[in-house]
N, C-alpha and C. Protein backbone atom coordinates (compact mmCIF):
# COMPACT_ATOMS: atom_id res chain seq x y z
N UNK A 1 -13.67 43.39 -22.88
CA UNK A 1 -13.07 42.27 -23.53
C UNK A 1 -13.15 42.48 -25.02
N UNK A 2 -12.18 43.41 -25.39
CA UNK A 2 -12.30 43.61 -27.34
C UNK A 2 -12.50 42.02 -27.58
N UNK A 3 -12.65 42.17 -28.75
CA UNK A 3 -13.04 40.95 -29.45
C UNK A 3 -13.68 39.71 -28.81
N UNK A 4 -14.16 40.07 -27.54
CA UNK A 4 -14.83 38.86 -26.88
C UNK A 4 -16.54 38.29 -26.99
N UNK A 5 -16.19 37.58 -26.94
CA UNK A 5 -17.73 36.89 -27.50
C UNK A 5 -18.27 35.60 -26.39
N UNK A 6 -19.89 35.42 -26.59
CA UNK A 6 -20.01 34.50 -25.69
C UNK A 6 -20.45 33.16 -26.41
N UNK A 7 -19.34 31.94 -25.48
CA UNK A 7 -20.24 30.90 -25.91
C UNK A 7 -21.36 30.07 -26.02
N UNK A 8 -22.00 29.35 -26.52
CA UNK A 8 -23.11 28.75 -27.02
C UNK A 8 -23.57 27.99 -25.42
N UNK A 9 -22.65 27.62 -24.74
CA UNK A 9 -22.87 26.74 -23.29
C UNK A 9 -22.68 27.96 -22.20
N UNK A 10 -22.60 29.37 -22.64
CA UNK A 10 -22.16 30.00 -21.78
C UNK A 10 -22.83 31.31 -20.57
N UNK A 11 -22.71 31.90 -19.86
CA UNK A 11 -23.48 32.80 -19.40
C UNK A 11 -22.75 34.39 -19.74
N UNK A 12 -23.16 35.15 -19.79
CA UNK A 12 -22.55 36.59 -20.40
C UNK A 12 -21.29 36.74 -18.98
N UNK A 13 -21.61 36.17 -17.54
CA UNK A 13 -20.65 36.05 -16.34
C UNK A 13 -19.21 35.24 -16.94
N UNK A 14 -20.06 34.36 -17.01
CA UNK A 14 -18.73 33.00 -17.29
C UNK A 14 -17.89 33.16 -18.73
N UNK A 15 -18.66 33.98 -19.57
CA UNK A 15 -17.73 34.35 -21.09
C UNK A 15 -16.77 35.06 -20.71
N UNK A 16 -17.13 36.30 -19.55
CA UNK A 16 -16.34 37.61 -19.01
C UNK A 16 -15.20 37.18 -18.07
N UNK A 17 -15.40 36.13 -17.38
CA UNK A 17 -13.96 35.43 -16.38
C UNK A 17 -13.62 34.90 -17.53
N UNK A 18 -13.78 34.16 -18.43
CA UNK A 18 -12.98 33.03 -19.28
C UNK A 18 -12.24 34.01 -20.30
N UNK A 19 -12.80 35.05 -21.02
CA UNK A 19 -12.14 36.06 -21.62
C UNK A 19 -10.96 36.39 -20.73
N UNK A 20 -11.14 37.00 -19.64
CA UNK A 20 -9.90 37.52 -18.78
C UNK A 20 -9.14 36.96 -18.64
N UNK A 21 -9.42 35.56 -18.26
CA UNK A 21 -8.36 34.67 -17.79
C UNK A 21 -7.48 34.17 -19.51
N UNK A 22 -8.04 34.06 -19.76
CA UNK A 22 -7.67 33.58 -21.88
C UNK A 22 -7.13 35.35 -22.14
N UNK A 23 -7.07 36.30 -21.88
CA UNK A 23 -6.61 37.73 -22.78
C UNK A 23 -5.75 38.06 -21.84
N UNK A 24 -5.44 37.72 -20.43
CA UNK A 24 -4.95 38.47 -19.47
C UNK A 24 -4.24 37.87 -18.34
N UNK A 25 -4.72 36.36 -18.31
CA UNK A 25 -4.22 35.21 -17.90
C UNK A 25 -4.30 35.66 -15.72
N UNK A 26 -5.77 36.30 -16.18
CA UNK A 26 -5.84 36.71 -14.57
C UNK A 26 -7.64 36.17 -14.25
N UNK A 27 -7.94 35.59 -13.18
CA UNK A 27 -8.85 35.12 -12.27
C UNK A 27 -9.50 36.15 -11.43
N UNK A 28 -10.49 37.08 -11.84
CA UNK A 28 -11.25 37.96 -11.12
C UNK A 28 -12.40 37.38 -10.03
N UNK A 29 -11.86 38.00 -8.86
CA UNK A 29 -12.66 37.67 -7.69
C UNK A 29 -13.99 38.34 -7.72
N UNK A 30 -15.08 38.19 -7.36
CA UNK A 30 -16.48 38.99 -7.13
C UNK A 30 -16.87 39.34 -8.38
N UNK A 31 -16.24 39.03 -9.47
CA UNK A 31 -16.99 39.41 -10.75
C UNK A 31 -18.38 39.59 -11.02
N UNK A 32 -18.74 41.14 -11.15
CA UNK A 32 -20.10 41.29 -11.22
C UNK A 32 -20.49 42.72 -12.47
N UNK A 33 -21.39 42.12 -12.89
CA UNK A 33 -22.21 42.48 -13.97
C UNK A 33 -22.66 44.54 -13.59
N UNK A 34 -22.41 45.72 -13.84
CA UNK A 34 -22.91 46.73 -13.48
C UNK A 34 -23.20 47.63 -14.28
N UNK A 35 -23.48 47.67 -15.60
CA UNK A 35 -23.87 48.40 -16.70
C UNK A 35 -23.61 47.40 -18.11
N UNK A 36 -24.15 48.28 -18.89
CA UNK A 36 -24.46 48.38 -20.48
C UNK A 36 -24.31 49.40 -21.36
N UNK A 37 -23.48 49.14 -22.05
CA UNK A 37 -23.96 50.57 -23.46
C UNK A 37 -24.34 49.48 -24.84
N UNK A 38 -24.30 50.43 -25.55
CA UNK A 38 -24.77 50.24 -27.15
C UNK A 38 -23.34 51.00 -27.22
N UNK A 39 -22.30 50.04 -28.42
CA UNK A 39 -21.22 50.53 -29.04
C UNK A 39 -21.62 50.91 -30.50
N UNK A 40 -20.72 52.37 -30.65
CA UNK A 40 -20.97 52.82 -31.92
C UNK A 40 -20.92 51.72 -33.25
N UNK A 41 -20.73 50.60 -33.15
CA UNK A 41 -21.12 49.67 -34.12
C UNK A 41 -22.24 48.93 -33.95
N UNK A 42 -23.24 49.21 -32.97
CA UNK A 42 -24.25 48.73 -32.87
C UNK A 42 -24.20 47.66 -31.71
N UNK A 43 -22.90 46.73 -31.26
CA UNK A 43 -23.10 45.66 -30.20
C UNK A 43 -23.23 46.28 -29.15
N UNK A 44 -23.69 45.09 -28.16
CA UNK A 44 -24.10 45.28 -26.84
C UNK A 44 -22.70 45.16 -26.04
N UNK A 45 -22.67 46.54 -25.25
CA UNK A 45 -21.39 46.11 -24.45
C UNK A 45 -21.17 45.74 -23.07
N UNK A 46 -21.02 44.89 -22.39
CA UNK A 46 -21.51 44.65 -20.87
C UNK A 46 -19.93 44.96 -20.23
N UNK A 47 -20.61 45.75 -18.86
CA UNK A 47 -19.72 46.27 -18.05
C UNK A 47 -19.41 45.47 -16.66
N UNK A 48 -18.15 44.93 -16.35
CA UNK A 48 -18.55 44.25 -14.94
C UNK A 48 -17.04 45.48 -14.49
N UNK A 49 -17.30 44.71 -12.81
CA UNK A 49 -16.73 45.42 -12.03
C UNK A 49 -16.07 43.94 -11.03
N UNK A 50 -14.68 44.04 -10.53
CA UNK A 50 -14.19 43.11 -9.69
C UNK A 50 -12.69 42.91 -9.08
N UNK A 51 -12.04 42.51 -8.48
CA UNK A 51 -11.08 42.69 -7.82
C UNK A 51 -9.81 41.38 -8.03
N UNK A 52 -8.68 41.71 -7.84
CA UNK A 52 -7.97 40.43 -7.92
C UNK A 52 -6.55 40.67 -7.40
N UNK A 53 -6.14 39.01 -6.81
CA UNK A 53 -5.19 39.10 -5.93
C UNK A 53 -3.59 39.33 -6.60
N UNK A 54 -3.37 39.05 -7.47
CA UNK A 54 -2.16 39.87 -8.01
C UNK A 54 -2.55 40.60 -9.05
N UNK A 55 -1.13 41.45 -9.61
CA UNK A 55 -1.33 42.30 -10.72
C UNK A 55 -0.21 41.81 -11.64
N UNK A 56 -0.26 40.60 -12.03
CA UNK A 56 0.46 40.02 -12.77
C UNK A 56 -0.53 39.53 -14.01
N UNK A 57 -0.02 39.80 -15.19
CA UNK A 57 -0.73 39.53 -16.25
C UNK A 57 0.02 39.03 -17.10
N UNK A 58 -0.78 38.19 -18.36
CA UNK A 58 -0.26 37.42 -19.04
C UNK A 58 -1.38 36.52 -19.44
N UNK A 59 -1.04 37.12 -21.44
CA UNK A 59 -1.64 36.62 -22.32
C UNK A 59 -1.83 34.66 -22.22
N UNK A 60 -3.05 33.91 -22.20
CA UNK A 60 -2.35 32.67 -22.87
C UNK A 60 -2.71 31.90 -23.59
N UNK A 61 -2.61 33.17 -24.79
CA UNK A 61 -3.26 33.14 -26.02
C UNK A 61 -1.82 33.66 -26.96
N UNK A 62 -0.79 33.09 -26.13
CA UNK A 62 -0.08 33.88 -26.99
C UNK A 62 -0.12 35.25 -27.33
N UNK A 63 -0.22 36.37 -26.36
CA UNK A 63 -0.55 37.76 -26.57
C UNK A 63 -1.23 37.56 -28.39
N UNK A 64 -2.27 36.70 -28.79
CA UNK A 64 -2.95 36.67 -29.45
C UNK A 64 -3.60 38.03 -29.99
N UNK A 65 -3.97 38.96 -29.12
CA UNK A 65 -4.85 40.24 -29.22
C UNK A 65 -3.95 41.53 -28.52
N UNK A 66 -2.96 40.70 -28.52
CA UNK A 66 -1.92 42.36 -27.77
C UNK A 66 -1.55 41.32 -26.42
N UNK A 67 -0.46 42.25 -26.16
CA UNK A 67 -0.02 42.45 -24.61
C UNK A 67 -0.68 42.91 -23.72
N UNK A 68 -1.45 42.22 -22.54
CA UNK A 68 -2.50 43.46 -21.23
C UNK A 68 -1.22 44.12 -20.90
N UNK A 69 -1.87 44.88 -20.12
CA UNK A 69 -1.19 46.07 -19.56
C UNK A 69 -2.08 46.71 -18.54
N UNK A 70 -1.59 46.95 -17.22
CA UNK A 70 -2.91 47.39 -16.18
C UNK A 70 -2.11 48.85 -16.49
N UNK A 71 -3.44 49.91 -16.44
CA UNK A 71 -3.15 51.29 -16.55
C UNK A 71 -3.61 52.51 -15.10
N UNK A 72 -2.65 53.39 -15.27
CA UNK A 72 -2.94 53.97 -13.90
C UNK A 72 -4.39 55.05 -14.53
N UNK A 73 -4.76 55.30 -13.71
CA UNK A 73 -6.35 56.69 -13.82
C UNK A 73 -5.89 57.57 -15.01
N UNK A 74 -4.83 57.79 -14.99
CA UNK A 74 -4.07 59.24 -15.40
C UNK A 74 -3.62 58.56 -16.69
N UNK A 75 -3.24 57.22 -16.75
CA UNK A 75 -2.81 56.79 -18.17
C UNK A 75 -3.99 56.56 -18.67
N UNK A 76 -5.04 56.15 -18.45
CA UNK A 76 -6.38 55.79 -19.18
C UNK A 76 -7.09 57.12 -19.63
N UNK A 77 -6.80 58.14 -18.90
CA UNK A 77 -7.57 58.86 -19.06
C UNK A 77 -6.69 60.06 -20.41
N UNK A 78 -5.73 59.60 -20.75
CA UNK A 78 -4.70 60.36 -21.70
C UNK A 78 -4.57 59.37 -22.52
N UNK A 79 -4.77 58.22 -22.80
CA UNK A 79 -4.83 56.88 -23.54
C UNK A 79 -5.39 58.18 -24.84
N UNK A 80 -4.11 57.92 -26.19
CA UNK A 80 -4.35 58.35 -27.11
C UNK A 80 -4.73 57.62 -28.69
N UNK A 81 -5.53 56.34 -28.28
CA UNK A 81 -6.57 55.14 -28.95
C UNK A 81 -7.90 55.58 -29.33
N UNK A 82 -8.54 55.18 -30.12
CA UNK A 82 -10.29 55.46 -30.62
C UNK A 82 -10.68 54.93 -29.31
N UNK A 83 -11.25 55.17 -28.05
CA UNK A 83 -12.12 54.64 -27.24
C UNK A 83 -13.33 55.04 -27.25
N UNK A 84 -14.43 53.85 -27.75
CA UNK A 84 -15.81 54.26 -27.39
C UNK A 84 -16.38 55.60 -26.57
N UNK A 85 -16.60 56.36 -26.69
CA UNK A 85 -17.18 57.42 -25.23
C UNK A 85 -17.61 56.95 -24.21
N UNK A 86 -18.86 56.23 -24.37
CA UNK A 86 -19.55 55.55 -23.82
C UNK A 86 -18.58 54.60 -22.88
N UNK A 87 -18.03 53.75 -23.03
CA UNK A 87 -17.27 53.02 -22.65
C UNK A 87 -15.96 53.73 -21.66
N UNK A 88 -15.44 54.76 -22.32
CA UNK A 88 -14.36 55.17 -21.26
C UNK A 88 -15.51 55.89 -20.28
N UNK A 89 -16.62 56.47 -20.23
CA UNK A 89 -17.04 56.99 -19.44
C UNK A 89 -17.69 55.85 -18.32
N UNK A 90 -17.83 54.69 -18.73
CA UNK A 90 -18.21 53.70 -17.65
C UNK A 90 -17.02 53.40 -16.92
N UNK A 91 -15.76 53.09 -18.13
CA UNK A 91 -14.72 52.82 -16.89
C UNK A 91 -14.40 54.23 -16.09
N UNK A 92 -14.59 55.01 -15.91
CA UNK A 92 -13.51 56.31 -15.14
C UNK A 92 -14.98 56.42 -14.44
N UNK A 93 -16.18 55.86 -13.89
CA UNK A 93 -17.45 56.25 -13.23
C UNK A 93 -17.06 55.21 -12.43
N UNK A 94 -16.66 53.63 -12.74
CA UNK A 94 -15.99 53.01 -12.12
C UNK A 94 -14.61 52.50 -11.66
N UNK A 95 -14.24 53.57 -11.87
CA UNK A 95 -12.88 53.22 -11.54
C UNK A 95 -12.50 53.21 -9.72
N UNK A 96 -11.59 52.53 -9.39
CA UNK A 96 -11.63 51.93 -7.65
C UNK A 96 -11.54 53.44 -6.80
N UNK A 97 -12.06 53.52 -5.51
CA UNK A 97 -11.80 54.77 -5.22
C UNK A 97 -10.86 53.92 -4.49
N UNK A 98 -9.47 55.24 -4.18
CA UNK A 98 -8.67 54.19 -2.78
C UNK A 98 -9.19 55.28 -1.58
């Protein structure tokens, strides 16, 4: 969740659905908590893992922070953006097996 933060009433779970649903305008089923790094700026980055019934997305935030976009293995992994190390290496450790 770039730029996501948690609120003051909130649990690091419930910041991570409310981010998604507010950046991506999608409702993750089983949402669960499965790692951590330290980002090269020093924050804490929490990793969840979870599933959901369509693949329809949409900002409603006014694509506030960009347009989502779900990416295939092969596009993430050629994604030519600054990505954390740390971070692409949690997502492609978790990425879905089919």
């Amino acid at each position: 969740m770039p730029g996501g933060h948690i609120e003051d009433s909130e649990t690091p779970d419930q910041a991570m659905a409310r981010e998604l649903y507010e950046e991506c305008g999608i409702v993750v089923d089983n949402l669960r908590h499965i790692d951590f790094f330290i980002h090269f700026t020093g924050k804490l980055i929490l990793g969840y893992v979870g599933s959901v019934d369509s693949d329809e997305l949409k900002s409603q935030q006014d694509e506030l922070e960009g347009s989502p976009k779900w990416l295939t293995k092969s596009e993430f992994e050629g994604i030519r953006i600054p990505i954390d190390e740390n971070y692409r290496k949690l997502v492609l450790e978790n990425w879905p097996k089919k």
